[in-house]
PDB file of N, CA and C in Angstrom:
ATOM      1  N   UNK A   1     -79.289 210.222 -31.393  1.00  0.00           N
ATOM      2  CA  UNK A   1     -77.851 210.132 -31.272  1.00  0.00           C
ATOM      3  C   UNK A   1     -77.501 209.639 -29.878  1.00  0.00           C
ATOM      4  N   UNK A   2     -76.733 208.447 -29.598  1.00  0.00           N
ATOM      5  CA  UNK A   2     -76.131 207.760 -28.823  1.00  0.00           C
ATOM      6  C   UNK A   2     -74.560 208.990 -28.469  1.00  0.00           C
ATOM      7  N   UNK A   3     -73.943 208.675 -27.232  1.00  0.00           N
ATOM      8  CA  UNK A   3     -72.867 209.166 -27.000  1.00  0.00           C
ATOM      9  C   UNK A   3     -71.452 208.252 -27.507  1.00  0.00           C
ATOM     10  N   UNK A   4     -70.655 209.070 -27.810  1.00  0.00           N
ATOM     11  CA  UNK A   4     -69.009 208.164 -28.163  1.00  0.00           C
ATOM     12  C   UNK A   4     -68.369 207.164 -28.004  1.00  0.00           C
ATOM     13  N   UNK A   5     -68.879 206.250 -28.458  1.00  0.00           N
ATOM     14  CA  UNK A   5     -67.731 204.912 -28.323  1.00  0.00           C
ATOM     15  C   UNK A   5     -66.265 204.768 -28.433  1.00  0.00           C
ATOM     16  N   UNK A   6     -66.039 206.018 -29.047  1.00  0.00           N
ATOM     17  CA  UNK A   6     -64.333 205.669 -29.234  1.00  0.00           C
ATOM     18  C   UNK A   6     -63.974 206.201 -30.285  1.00  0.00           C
ATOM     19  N   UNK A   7     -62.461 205.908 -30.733  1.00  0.00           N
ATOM     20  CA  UNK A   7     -61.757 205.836 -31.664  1.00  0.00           C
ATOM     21  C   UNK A   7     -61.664 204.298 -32.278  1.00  0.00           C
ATOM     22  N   UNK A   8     -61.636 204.498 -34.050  1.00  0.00           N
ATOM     23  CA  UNK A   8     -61.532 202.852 -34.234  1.00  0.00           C
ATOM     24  C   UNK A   8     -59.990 202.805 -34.033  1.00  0.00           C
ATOM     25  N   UNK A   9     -59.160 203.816 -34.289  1.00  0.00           N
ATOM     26  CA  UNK A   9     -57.665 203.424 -33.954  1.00  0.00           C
ATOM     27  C   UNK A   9     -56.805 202.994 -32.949  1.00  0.00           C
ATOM     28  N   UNK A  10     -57.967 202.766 -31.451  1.00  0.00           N
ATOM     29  CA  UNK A  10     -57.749 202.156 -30.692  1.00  0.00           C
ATOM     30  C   UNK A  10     -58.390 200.975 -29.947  1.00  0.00           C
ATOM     31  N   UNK A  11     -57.547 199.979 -30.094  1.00  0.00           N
ATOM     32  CA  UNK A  11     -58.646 198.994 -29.461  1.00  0.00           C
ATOM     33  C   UNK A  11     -58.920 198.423 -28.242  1.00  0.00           C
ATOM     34  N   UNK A  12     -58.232 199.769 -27.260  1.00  0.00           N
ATOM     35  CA  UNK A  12     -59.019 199.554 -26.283  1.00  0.00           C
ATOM     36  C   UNK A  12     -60.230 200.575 -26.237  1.00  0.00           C
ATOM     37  N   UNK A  13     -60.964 200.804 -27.062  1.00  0.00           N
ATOM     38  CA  UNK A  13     -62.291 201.718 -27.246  1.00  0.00           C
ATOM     39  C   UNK A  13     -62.909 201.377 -27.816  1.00  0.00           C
ATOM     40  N   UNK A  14     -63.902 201.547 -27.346  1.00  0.00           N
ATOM     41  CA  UNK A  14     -64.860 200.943 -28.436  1.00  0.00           C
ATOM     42  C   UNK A  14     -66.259 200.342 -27.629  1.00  0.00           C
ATOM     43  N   UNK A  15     -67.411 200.581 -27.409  1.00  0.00           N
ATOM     44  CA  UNK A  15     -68.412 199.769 -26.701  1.00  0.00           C
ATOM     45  C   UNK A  15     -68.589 199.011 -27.682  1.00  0.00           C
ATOM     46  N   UNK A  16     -69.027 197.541 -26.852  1.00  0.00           N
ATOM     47  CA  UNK A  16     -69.754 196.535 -27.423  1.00  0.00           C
ATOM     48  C   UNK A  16     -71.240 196.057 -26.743  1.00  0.00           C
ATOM     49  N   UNK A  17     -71.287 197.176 -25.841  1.00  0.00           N
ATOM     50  CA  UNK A  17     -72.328 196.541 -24.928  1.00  0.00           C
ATOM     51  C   UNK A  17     -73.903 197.352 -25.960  1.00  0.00           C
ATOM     52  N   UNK A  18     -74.421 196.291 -25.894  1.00  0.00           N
ATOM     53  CA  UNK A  18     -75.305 196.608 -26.956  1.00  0.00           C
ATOM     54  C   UNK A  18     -77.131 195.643 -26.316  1.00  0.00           C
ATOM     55  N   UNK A  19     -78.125 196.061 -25.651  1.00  0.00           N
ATOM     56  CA  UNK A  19     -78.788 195.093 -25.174  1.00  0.00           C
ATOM     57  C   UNK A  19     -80.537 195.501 -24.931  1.00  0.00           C
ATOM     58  N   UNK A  20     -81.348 194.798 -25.439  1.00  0.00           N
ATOM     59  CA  UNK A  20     -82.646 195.151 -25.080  1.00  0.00           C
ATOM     60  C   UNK A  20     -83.386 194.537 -23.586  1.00  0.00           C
ATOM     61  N   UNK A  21     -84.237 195.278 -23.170  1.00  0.00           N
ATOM     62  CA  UNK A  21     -84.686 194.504 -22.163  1.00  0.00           C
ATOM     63  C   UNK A  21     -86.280 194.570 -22.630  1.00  0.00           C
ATOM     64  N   UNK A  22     -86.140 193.094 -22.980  1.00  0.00           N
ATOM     65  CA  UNK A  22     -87.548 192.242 -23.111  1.00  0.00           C
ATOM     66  C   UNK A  22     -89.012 193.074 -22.259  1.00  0.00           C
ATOM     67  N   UNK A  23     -88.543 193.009 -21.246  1.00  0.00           N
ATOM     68  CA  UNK A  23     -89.629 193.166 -20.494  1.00  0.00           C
ATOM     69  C   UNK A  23     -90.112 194.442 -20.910  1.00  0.00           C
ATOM     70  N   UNK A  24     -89.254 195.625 -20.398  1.00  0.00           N
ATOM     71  CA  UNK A  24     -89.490 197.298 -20.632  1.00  0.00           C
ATOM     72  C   UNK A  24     -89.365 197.676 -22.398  1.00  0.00           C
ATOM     73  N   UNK A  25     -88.855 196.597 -22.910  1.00  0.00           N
ATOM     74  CA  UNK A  25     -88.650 197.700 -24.231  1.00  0.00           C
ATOM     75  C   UNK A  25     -87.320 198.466 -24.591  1.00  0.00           C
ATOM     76  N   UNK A  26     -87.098 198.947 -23.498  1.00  0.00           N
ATOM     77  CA  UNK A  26     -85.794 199.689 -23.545  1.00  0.00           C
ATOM     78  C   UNK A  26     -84.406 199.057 -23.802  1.00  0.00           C
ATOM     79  N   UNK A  27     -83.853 199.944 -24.325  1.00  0.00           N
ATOM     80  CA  UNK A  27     -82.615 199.218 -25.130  1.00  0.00           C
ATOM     81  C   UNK A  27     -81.052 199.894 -24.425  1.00  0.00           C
ATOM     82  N   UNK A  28     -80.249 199.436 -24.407  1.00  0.00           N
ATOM     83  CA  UNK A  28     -79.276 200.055 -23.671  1.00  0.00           C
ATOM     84  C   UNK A  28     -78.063 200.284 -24.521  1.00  0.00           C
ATOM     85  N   UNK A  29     -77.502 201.185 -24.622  1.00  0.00           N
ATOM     86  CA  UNK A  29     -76.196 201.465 -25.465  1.00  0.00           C
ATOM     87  C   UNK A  29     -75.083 201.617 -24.624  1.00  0.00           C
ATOM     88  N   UNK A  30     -73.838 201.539 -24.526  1.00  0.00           N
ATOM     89  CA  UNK A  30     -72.468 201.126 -23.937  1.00  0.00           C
ATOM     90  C   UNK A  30     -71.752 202.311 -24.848  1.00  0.00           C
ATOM     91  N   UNK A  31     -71.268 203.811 -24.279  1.00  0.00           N
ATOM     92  CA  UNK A  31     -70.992 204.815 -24.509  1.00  0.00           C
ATOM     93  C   UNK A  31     -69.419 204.685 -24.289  1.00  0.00           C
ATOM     94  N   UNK A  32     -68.560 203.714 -24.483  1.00  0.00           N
ATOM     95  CA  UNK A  32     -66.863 203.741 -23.892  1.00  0.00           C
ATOM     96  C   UNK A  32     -66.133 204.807 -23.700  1.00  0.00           C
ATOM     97  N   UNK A  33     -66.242 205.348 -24.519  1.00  0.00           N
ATOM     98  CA  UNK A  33     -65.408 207.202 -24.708  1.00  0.00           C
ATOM     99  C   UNK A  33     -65.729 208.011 -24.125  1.00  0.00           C
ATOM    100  N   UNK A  34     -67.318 207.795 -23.863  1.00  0.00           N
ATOM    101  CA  UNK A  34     -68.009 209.033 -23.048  1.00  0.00           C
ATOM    102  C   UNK A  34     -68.399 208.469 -21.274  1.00  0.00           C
ATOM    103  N   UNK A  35     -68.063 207.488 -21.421  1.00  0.00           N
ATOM    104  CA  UNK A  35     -68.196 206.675 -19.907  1.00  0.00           C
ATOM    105  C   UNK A  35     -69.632 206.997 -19.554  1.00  0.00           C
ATOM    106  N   UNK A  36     -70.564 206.737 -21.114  1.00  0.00           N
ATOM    107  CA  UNK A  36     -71.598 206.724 -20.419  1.00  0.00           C
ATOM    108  C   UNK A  36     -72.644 205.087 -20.630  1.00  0.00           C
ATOM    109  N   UNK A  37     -73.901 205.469 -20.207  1.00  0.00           N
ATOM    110  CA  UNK A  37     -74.899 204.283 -21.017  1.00  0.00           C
ATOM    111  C   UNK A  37     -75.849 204.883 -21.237  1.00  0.00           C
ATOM    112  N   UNK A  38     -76.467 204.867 -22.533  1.00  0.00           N
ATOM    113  CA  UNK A  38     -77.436 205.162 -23.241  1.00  0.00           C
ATOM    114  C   UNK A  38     -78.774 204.578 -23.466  1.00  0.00           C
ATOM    115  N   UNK A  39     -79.842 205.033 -22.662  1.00  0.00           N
ATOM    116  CA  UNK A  39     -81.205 204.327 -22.982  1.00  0.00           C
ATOM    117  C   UNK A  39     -82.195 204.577 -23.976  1.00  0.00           C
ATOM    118  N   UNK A  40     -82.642 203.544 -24.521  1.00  0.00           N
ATOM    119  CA  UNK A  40     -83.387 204.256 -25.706  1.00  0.00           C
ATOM    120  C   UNK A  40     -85.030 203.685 -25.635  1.00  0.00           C
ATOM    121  N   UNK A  41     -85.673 204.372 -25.895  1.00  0.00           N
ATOM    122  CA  UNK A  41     -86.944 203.856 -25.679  1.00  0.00           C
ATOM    123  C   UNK A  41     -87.207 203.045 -26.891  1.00  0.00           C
ATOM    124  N   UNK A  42     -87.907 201.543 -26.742  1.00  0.00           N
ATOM    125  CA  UNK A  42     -88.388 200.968 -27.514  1.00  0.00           C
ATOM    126  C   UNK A  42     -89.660 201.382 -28.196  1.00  0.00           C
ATOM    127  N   UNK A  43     -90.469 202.249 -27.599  1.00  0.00           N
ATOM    128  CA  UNK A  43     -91.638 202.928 -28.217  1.00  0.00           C
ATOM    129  C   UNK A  43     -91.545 203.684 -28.870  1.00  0.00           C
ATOM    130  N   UNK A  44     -90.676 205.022 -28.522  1.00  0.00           N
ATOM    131  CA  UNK A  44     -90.572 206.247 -29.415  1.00  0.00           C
ATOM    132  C   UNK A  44     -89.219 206.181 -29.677  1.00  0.00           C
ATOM    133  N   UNK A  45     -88.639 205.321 -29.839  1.00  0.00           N
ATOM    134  CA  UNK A  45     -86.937 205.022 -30.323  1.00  0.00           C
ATOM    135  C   UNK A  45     -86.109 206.643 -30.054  1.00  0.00           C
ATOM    136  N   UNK A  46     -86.460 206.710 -29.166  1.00  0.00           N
ATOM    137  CA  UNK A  46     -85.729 208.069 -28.524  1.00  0.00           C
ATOM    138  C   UNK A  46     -85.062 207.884 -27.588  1.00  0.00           C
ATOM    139  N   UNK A  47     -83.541 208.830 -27.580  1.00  0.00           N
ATOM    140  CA  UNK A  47     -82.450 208.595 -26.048  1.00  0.00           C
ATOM    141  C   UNK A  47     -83.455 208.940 -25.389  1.00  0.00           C
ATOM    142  N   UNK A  48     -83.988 208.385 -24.230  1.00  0.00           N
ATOM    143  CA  UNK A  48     -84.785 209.023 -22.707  1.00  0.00           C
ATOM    144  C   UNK A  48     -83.776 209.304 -21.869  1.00  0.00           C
ATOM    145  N   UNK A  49     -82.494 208.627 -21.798  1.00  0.00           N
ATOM    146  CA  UNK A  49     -81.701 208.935 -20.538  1.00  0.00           C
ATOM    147  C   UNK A  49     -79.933 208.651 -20.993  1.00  0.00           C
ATOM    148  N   UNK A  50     -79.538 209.235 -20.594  1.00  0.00           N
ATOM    149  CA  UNK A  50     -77.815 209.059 -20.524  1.00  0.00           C
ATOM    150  C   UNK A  50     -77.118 208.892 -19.224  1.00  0.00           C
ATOM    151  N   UNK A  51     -76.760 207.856 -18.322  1.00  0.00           N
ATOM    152  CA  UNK A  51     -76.309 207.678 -17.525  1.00  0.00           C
ATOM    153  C   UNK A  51     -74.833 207.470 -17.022  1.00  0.00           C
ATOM    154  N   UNK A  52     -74.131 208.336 -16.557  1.00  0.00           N
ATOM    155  CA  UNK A  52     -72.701 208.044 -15.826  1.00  0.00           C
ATOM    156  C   UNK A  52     -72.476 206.614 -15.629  1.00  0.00           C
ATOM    157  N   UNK A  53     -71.670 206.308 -15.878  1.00  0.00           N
ATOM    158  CA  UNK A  53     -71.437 205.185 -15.619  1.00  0.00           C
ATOM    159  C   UNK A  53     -70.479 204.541 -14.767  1.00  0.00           C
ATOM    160  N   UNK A  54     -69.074 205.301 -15.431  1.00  0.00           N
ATOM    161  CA  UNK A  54     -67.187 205.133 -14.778  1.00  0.00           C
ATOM    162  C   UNK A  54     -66.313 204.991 -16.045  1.00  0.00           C
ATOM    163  N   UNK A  55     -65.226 204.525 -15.592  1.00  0.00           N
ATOM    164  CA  UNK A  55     -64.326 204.701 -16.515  1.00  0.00           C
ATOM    165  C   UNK A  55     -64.501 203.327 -17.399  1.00  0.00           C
ATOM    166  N   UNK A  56     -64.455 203.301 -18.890  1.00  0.00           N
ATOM    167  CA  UNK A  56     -64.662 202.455 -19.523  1.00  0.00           C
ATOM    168  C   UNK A  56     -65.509 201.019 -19.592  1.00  0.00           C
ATOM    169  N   UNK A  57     -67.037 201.761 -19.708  1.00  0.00           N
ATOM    170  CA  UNK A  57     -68.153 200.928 -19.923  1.00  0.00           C
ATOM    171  C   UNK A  57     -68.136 199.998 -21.176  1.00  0.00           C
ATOM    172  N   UNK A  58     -68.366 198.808 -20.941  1.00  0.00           N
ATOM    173  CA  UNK A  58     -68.060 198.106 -22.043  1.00  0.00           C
ATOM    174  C   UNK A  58     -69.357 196.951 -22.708  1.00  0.00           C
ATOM    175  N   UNK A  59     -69.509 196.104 -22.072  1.00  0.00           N
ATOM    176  CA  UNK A  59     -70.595 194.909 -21.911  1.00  0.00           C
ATOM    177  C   UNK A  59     -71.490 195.542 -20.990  1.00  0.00           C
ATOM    178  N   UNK A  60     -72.819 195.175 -21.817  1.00  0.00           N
ATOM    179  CA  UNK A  60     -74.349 195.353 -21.059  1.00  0.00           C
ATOM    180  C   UNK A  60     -75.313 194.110 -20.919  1.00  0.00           C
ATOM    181  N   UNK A  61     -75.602 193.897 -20.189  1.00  0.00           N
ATOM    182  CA  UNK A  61     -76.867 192.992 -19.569  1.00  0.00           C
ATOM    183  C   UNK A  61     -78.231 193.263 -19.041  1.00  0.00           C
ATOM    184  N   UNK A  62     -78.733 192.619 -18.957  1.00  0.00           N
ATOM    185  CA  UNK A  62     -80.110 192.970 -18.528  1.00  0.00           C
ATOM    186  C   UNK A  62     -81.183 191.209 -18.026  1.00  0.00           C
ATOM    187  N   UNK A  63     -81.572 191.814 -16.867  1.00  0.00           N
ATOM    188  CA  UNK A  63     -82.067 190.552 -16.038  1.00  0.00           C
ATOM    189  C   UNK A  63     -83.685 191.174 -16.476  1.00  0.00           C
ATOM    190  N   UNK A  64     -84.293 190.703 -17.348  1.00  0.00           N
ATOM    191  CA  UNK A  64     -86.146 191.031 -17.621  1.00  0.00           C
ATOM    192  C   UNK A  64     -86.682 190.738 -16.600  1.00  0.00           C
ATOM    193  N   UNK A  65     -86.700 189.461 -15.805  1.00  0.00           N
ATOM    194  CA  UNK A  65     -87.349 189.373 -14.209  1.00  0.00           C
ATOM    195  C   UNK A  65     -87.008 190.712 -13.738  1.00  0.00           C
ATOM    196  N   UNK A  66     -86.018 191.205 -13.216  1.00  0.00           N
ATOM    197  CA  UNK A  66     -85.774 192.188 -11.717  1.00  0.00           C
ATOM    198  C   UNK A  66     -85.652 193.338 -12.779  1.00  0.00           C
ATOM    199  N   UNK A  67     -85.570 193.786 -13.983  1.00  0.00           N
ATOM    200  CA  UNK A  67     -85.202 195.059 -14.008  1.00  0.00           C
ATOM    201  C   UNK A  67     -83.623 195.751 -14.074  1.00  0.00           C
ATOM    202  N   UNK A  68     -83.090 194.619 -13.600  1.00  0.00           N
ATOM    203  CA  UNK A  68     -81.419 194.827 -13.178  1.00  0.00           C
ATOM    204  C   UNK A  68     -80.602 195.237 -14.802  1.00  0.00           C
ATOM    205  N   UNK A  69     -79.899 196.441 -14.572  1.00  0.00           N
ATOM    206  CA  UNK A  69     -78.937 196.200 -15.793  1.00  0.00           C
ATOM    207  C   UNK A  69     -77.246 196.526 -15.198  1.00  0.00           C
ATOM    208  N   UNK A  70     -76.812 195.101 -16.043  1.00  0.00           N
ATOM    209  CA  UNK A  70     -75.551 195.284 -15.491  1.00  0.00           C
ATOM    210  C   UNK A  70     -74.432 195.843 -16.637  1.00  0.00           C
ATOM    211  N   UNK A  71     -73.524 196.620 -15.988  1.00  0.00           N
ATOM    212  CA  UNK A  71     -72.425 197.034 -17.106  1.00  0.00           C
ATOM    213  C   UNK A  71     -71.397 196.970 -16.333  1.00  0.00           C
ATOM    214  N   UNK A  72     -70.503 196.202 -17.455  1.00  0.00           N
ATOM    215  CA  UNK A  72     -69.375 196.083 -16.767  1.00  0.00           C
ATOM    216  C   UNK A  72     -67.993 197.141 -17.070  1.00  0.00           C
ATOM    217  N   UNK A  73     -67.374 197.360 -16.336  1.00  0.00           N
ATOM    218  CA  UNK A  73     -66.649 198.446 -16.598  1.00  0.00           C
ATOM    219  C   UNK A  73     -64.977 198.270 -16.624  1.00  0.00           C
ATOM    220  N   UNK A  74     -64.364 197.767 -17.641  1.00  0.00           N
ATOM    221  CA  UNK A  74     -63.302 197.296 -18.185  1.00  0.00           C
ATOM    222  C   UNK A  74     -62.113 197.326 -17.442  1.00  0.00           C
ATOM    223  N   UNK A  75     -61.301 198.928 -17.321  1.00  0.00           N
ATOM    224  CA  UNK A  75     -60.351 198.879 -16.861  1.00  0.00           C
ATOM    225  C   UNK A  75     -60.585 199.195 -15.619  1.00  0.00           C
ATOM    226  N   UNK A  76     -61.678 199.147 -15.037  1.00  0.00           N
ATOM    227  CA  UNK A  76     -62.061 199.382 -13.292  1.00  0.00           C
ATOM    228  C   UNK A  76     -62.080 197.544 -12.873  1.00  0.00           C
ATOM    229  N   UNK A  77     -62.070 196.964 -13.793  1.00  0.00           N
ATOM    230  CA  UNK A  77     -62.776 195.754 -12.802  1.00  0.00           C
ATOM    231  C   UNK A  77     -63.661 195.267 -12.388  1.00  0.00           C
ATOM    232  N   UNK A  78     -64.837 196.052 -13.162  1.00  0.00           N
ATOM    233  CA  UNK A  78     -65.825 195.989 -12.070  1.00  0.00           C
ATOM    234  C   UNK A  78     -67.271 196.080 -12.140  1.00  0.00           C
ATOM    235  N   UNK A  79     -68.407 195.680 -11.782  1.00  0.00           N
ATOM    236  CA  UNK A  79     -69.669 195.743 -12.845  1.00  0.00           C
ATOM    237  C   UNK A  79     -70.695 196.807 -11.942  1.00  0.00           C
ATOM    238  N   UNK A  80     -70.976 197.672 -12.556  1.00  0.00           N
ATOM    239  CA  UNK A  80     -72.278 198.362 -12.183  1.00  0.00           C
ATOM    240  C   UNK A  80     -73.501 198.034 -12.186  1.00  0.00           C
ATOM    241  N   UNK A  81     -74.474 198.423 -11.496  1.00  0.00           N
ATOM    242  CA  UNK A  81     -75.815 197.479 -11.612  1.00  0.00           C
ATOM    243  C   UNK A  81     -76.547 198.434 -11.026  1.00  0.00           C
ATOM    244  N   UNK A  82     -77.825 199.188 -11.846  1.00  0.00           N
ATOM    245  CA  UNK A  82     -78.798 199.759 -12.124  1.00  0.00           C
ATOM    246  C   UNK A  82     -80.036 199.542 -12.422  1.00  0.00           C
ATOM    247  N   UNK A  83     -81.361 200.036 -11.829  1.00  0.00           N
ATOM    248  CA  UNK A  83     -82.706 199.378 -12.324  1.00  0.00           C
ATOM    249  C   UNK A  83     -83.538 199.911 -13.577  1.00  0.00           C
ATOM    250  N   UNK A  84     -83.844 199.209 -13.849  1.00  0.00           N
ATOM    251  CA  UNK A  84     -84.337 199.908 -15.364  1.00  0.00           C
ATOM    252  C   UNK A  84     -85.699 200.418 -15.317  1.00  0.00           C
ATOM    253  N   UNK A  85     -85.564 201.509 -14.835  1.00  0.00           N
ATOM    254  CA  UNK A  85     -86.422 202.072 -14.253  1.00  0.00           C
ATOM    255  C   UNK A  85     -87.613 203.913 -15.199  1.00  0.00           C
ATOM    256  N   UNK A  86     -86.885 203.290 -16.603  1.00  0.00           N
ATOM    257  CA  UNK A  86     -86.564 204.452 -17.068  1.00  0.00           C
ATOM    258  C   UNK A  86     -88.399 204.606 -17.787  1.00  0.00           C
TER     259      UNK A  86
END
């Protein structure tokens, strides 16, 4: 189980950030409601980690060279960037 994306009755909720990283395996989930991000292991398809994020996480990225994952965070403006380190 992933954390809360939202309500569908609103559309400003809702994650879409949805993203694997090639390199590690790991997959990233975009938690909007719960302002979190969700990692999932590509091996044992298990949450390993739930990470804070800010207010309304939305779009996820991931750079396979560096490790970098970026999320951008909607009504902040603004993108977070974390190593995938998990």
């Amino acid at each position: 189980r992933v954390g809360d994306s939202g309500s569908d009755r609103n559309p400003d909720v809702g994650g879409t950030g949805l993203v694997v990283n090639g390199a590690t395996g790991n997959l990233f989930v975009a938690n909007t409601f719960d302002k979190t991000l969700s990692v999932i292991s590509g091996q044992s398809d298990q949450v390993i980690a739930t990470v804070p994020t800010g207010e309304d996480p939305y779009e996820v990225a991931v750079n396979p060279t560096t490790n970098q994952v970026f999320v951008s965070l909607r009504k902040v403006n603004r993108i977070q960037k974390m190593s995938d380190g998990w």
